[in-house]
Protein backbone atom coordinates (compact mmCIF):
# COMPACT_ATOMS: atom_id res chain seq x y z
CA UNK A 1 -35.62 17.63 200.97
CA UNK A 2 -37.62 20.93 201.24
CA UNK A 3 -35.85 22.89 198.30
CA UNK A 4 -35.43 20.92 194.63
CA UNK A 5 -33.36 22.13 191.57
CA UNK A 6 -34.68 21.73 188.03
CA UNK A 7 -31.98 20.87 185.08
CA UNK A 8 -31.96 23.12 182.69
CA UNK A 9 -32.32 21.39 180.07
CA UNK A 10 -29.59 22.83 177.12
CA UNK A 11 -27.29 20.87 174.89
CA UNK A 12 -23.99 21.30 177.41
CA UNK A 13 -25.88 20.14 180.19
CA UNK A 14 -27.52 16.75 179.26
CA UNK A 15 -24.57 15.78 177.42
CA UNK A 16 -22.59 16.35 180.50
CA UNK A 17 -25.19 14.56 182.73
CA UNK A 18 -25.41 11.68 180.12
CA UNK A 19 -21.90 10.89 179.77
CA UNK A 20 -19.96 9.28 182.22
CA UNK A 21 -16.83 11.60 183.92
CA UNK A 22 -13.36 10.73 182.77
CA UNK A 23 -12.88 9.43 186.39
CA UNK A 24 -9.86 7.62 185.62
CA UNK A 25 -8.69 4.00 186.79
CA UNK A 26 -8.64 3.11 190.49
CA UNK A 27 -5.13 2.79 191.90
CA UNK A 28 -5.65 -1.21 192.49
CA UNK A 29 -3.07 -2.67 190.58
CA UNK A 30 -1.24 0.65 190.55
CA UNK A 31 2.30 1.75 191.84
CA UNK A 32 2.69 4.48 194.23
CA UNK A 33 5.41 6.29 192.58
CA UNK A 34 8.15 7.76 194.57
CA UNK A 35 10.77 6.46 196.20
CA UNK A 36 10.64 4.91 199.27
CA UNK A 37 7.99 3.22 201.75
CA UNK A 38 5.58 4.99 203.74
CA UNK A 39 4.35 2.17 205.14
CA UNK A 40 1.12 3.17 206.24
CA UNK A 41 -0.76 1.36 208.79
CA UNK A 42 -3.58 1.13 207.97
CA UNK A 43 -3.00 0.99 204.16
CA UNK A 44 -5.39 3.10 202.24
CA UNK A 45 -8.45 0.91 200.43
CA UNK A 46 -7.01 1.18 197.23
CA UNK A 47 -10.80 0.47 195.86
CA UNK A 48 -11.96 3.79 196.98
CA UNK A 49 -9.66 5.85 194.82
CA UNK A 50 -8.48 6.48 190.88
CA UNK A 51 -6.57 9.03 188.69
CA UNK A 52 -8.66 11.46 188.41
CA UNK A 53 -7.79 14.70 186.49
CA UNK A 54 -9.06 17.91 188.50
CA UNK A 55 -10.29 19.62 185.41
CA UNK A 56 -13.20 16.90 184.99
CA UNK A 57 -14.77 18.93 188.26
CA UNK A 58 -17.78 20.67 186.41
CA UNK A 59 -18.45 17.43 184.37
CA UNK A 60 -18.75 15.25 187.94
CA UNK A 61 -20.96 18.39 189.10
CA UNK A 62 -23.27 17.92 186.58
CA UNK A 63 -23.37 14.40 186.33
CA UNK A 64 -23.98 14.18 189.81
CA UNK A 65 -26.53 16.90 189.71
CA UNK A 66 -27.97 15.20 187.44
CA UNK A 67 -28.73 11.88 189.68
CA UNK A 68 -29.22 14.15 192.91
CA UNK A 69 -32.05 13.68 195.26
CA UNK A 70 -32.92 16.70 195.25
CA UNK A 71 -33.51 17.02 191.07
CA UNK A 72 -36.70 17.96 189.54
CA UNK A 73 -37.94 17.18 186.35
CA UNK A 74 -41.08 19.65 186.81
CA UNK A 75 -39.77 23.21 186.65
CA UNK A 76 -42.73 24.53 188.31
CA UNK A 77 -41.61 22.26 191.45
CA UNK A 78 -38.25 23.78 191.39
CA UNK A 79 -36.55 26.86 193.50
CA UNK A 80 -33.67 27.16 191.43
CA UNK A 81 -32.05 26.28 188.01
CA UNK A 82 -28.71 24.69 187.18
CA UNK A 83 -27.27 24.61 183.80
CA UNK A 84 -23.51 24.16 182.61
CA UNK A 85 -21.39 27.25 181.36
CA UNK A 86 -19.30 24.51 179.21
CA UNK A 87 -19.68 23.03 175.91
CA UNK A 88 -19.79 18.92 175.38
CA UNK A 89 -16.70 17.15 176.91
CA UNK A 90 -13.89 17.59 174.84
CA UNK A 91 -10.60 15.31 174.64
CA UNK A 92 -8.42 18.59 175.32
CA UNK A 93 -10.51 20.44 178.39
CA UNK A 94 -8.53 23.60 176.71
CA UNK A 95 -10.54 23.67 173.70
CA UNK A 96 -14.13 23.44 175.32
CA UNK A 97 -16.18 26.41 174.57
CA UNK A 98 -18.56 28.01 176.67
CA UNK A 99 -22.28 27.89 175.75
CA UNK A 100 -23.44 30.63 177.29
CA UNK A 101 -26.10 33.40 177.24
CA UNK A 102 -28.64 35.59 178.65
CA UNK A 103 -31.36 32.56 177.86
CA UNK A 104 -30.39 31.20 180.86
CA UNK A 105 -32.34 33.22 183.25
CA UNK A 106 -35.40 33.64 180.59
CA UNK A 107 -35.35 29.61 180.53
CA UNK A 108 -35.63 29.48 184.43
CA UNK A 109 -39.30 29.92 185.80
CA UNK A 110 -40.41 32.30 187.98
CA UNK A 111 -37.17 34.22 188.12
CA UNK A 112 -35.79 32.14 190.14
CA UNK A 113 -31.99 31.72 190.83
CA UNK A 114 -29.82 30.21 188.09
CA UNK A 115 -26.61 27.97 189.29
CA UNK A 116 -24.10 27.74 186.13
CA UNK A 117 -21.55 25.21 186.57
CA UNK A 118 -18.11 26.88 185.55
CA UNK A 119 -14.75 26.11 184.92
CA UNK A 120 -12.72 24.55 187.40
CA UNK A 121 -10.57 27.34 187.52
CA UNK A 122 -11.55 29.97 185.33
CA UNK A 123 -8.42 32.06 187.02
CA UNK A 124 -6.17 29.87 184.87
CA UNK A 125 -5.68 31.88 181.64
CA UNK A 126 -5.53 28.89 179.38
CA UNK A 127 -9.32 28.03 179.96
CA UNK A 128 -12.33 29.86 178.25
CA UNK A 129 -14.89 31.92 179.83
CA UNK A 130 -18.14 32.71 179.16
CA UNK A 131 -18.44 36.43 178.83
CA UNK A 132 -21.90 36.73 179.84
CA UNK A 133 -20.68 35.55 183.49
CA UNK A 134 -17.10 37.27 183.44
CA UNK A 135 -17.36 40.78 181.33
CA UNK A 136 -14.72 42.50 181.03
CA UNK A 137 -13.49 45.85 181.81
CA UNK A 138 -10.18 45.63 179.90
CA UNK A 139 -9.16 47.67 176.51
CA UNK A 140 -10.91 44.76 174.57
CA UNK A 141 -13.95 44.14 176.90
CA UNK A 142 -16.68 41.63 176.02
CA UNK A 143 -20.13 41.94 177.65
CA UNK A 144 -22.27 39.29 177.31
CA UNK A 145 -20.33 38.91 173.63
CA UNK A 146 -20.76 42.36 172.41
CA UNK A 147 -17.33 44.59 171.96
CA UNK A 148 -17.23 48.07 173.50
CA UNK A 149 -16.17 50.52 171.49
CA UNK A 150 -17.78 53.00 173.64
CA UNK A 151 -16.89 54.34 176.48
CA UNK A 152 -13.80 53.80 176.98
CA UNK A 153 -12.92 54.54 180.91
CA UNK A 154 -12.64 51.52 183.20
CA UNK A 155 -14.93 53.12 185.22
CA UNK A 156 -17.69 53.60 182.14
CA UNK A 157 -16.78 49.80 180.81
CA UNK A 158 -17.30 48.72 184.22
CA UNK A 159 -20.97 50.06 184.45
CA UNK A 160 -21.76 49.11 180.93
CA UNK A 161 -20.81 45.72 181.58
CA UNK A 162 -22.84 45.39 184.44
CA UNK A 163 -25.71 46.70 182.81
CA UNK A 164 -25.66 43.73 180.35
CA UNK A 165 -25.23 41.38 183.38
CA UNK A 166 -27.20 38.20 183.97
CA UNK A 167 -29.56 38.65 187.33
CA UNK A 168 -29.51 36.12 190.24
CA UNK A 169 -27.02 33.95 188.77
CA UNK A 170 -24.72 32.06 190.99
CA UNK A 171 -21.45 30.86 189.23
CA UNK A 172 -20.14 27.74 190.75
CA UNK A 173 -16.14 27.05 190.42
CA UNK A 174 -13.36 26.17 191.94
CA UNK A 175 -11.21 29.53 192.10
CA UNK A 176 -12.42 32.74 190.66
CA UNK A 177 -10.49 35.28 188.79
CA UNK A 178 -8.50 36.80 191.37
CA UNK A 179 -4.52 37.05 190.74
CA UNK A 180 -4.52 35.86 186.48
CA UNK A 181 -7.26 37.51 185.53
CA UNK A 182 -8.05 40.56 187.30
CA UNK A 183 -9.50 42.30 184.23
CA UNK A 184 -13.23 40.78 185.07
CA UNK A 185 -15.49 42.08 187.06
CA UNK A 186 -18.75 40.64 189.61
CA UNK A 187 -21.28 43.25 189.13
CA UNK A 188 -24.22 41.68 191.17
CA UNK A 189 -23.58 38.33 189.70
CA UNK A 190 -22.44 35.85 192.84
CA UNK A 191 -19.32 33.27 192.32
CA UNK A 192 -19.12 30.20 194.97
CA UNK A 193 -16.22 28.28 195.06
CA UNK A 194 -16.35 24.37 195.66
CA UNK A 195 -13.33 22.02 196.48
CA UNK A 196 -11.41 20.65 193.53
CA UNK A 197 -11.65 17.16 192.23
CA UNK A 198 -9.39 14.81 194.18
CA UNK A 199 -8.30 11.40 193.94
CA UNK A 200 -10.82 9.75 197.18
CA UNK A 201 -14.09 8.50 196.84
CA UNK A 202 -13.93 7.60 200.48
CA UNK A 203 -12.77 10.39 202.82
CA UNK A 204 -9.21 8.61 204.24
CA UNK A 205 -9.77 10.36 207.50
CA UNK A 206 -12.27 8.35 207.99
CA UNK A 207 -10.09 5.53 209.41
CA UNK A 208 -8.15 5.91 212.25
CA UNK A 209 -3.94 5.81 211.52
CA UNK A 210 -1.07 7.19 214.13
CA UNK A 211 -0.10 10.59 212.41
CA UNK A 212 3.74 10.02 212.96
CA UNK A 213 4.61 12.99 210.51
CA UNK A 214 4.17 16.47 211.72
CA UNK A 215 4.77 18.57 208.45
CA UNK A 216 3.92 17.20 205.05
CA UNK A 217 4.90 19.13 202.18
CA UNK A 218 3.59 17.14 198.70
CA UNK A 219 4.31 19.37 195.81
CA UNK A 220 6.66 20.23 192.80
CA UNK A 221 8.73 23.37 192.53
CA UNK A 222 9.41 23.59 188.91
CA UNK A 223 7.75 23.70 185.73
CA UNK A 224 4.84 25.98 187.10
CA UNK A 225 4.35 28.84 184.59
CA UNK A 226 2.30 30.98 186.31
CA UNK A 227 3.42 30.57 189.81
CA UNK A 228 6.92 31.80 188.07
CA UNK A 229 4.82 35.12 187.37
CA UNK A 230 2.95 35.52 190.11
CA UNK A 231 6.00 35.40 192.44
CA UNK A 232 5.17 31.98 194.41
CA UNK A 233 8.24 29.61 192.84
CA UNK A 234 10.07 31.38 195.44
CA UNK A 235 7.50 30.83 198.23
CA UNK A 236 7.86 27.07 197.41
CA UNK A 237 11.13 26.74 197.38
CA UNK A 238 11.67 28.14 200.77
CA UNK A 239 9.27 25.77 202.11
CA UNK A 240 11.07 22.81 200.34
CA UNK A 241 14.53 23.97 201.39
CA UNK A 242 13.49 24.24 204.97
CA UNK A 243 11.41 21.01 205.27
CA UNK A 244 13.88 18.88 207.20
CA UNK A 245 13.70 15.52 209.38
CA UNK A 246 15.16 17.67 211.61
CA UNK A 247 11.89 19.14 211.95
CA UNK A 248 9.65 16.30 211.68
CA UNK A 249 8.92 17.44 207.59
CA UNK A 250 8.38 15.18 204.75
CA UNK A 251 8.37 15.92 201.53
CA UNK A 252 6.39 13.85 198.66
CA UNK A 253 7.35 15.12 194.96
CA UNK A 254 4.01 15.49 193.00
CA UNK A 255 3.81 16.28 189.35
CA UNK A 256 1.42 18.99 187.81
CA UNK A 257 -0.13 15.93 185.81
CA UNK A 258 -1.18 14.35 189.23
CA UNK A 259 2.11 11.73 189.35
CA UNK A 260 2.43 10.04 193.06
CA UNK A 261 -0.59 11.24 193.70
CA UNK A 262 -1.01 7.91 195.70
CA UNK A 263 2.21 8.71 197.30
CA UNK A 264 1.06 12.54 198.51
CA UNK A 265 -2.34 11.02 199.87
CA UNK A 266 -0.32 8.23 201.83
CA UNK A 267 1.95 11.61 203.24
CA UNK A 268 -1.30 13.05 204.09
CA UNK A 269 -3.35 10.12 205.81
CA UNK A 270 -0.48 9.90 208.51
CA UNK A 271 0.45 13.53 209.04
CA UNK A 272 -1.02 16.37 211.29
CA UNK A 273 -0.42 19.68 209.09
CA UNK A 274 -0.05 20.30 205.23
CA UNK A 275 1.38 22.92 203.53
CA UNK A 276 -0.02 24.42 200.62
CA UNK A 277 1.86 27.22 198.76
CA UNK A 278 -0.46 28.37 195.82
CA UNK A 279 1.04 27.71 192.40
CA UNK A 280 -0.51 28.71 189.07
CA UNK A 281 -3.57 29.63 190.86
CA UNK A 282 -4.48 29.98 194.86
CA UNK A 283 -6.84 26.72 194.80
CA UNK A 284 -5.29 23.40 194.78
CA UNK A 285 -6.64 19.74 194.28
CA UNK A 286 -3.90 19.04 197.16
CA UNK A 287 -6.32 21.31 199.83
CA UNK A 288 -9.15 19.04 198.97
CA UNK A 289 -6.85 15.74 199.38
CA UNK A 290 -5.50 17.57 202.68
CA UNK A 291 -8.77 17.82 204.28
CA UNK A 292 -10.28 14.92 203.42
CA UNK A 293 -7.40 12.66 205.00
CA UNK A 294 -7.80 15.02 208.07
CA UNK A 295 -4.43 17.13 207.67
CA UNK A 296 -4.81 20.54 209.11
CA UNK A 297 -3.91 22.72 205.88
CA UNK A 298 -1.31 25.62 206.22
CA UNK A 299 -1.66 28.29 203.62
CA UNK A 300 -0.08 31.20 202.77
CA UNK A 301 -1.97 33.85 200.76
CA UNK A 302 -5.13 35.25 202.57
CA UNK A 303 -7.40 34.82 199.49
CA UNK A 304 -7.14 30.72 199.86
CA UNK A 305 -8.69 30.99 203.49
CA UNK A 306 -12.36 32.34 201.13
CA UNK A 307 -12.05 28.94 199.02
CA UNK A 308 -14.81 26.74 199.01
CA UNK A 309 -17.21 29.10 201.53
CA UNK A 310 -20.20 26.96 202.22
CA UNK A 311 -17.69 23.67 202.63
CA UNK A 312 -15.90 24.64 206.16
CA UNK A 313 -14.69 27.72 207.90
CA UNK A 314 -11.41 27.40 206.69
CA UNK A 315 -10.43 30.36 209.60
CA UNK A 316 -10.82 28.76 211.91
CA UNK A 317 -10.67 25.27 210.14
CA UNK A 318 -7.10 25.72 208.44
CA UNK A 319 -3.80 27.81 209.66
CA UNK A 320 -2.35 30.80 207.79
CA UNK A 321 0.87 32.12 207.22
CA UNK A 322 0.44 35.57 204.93
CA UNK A 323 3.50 35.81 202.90
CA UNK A 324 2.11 38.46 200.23
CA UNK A 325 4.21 41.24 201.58
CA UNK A 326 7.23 39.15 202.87
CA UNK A 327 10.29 40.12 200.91
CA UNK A 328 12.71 37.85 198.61
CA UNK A 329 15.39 37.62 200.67
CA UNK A 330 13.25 36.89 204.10
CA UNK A 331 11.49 34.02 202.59
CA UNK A 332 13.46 31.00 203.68
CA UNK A 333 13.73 32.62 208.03
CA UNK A 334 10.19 32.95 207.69
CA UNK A 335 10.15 29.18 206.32
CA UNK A 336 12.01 27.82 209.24
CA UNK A 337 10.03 30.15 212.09
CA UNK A 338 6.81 28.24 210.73
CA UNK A 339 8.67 25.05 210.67
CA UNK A 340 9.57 25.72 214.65
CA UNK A 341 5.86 27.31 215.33
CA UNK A 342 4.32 23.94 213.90
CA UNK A 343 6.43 21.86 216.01
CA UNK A 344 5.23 23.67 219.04
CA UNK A 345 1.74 24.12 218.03
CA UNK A 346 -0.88 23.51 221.08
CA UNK A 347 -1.95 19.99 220.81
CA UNK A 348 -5.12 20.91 222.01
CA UNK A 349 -5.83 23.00 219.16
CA UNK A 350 -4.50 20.27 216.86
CA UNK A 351 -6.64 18.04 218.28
CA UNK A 352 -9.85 20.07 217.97
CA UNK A 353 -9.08 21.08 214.76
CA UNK A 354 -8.55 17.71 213.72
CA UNK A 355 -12.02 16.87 215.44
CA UNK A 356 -13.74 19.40 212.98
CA UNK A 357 -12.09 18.15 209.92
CA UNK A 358 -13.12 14.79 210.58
CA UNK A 359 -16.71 15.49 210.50
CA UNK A 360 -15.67 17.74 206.89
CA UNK A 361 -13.72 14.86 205.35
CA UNK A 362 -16.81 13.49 203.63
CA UNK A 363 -17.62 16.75 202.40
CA UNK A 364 -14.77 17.40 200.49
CA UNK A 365 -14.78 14.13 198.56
CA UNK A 366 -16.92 13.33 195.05
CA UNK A 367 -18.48 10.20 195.56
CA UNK A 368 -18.84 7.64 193.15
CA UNK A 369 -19.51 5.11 194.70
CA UNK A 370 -17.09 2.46 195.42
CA UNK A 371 -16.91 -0.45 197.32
CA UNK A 372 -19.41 -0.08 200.48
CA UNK A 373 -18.05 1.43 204.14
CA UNK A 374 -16.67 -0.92 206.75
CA UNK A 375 -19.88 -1.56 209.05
CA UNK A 376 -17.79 0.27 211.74
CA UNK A 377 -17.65 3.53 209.66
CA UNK A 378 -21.63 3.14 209.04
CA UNK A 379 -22.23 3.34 212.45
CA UNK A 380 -20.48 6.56 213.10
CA UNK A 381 -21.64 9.86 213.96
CA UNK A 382 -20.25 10.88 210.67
CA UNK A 383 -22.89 12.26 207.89
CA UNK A 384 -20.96 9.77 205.40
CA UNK A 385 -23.45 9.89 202.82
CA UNK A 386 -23.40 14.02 202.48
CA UNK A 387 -20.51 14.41 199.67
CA UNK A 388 -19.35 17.47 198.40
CA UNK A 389 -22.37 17.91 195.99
CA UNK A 390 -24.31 17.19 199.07
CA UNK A 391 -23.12 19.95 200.43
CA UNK A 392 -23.30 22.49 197.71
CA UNK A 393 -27.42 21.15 197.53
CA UNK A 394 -28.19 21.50 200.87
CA UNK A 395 -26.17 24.93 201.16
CA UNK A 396 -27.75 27.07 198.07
CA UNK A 397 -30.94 27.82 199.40
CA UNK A 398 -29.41 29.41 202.46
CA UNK A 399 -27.09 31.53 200.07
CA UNK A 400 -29.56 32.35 197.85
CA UNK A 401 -31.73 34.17 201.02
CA UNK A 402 -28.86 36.11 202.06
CA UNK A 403 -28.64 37.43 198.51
CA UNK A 404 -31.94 38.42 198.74
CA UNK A 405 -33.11 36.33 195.91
């Protein structure tokens, strides 16, 4: 590998790369939750998947990091840094606190890039951010953790903050501020987003199974605080009311805390498209579990087509339905028009983009690993051994030269 990375080498980060993730127990031995019997054929390798909780992502970045290939331990050998924006692992993921600050890029040699390790959705409001990365421009802006009292205009916060901004520093996430927190600002600074944590170790696509179902729709509808605000509750309920067998539509219930999770992944691994209505925020662990079980996603807010950028071409590589300006009252026509325009979708364009998301699956899966491939999944054409992290490793170097950096 031509390009290494070099560890930066604060308190956050080695305590995150020492301890293992909170990966969760493997769903041998578990239930799938639900009602009902999907009876997939193939059955999924129960081996090659656990409970995982999605907020663990920057942990299992930096762990993984951590083991990478491509690591460094001789800065001068490095082209660019990585260092966590999060404190040690905490029982309650809520009450982690950034340790952040303009040392970062002063620690790096040479100037080169620095890639901090973020949230896992620092658009949820209920998890902290590190104001060096995301100043402010509201009434009560922090930048880089010092209050403005002066100026006061958005437009005068906005350049003071970016003054006090940290230089060719890459934040790595999975969703930005974009609907919840619209109050921070980019200056210069450059955010990539990376697929959520999901339940495989193995990408499920990667064995062959008849995909009886044409819709699958694996979600709850309730209980969602900040979908409620943001307007989507309704989008999801349309979609729920007009998902039918009547239309070839299943539906798999799926609690926020990642219940029949087993059960959604089974929906998945056997049907061609996937909806996926944002919720409290635009990204969803579900579009990583979509993918990697090869079920062409369906989304419905523009910004969730520029999730995950250096993972796919999700474009050309996903289906979108743009519901932002669709009224109240239109929602659940517009519901069953995609339900009909699904069922009559070209099956040549299924099957190429099926083709393509085969050869993404692995990509959008953590690895652990678990128990070794079938020897007929070795020999494949597949890159099976290029992960997610894979991905983001072999991918930064080209980013970081069309920054300019």
């Amino acid at each position: 590998m031509g390009c290494h990375f070099f560890l930066l080498p604060t308190n956050a980060t080695l305590s995150l790369a020492s301890e293992e993730p909170p990966w969760g127990d493997t769903w041998e031995g578990r239930s799938r939750g639900g009602k009902g019997s999907l009876e997939l054929q193939p059955p999924l390798n129960l081996s090659h998947f656990q409970q995982t909780n999605w907020r663990a992502l920057p942990h299992v970045l930096i762990h993984s990091l951590a083991r990478h290939r491509a690591r460094t331990k001789t800065a001068s050998k490095a082209c660019f840094c990585v260092v966590s924006a999060l404190g040690p692992p905490v029982s309650d993921p809520k009450k982690a606190r950034p340790a952040c600050g303009m040392h970062w890029t002063r620690a790096c040699p040479h100037s080169l890039p620095v890639v901090v390790i973020d949230n896992a959705d620092v658009d949820y409001p209920g998890h902290p951010l590190c104001p060096a990365l995301w100043p402010e421009v509201g009434p009560n802006a922090l930048c880089g953790g010092v209050g403005l009292h002066q100026p006061t205009s958005v437009v005068e916060r906005r350049k003071h903050c970016c003054e006090k901004r940290l230089k060719r520093v890459l934040r790595v996430t999975g969703g930005p501020p974009g609907l919840n927190r619209p109050v921070h600002v980019s200056c210069d600074t450059h955010t990539l987003t990376v697929p959520w944590l999901g339940h495989a170790r193995v990408a499920p696509a990667l064995v062959t199974r008849r995909r009886g179902v044409r819709i699958a729709v694996a979600m709850g509808v309730v209980g969602h605080f900040q979908a409620n605000r943001l307007g989507f509750t309704p989008w999801r309920m349309a979609i729920r009311n007009a998902c039918l067998p009547t239309v070839n539509c299943s539906r798999a219930w799926v609690t926020q805390a990642g219940s029949n999770a087993r059960m959604a992944v089974e929906l998945y691994s056997q049907s061609v498209f996937c909806l996926q209505p944002p919720g409290d925020t635009l990204g969803r662990t579900a579009i990583a579990e979509a993918v990697a079980a090869g079920c062409i996603p369906v989304f419905f807010h523009p910004l969730q087509q520029e999730l995950f950028q250096v993972h796919w071409d999700a474009k050309s590589q996903s289906i979108l339905y743009d519901w932002t300006a669709v009224p109240r009252e239109e929602l659940s026509s517009r519901a069953q028009i995609m339900m009909t325009d699904l069922g009559a979708y070209s099956e040549a364009r299924i099957a190429k983009m099926q083709r393509e998301l085969l050869q993404l699956a692995p990509g959008f899966v953590y690895s652990r690993p678990p128990a070794p491939l079938p020897q007929t999944l070795r020999r494949s054409r597949i890159n099976l051994d290029a992960d997610a992290v894979d991905v983001l490793v072999t991918n930064l170097p080209k980013l970081f030269k069309q920054y300019g950096w």
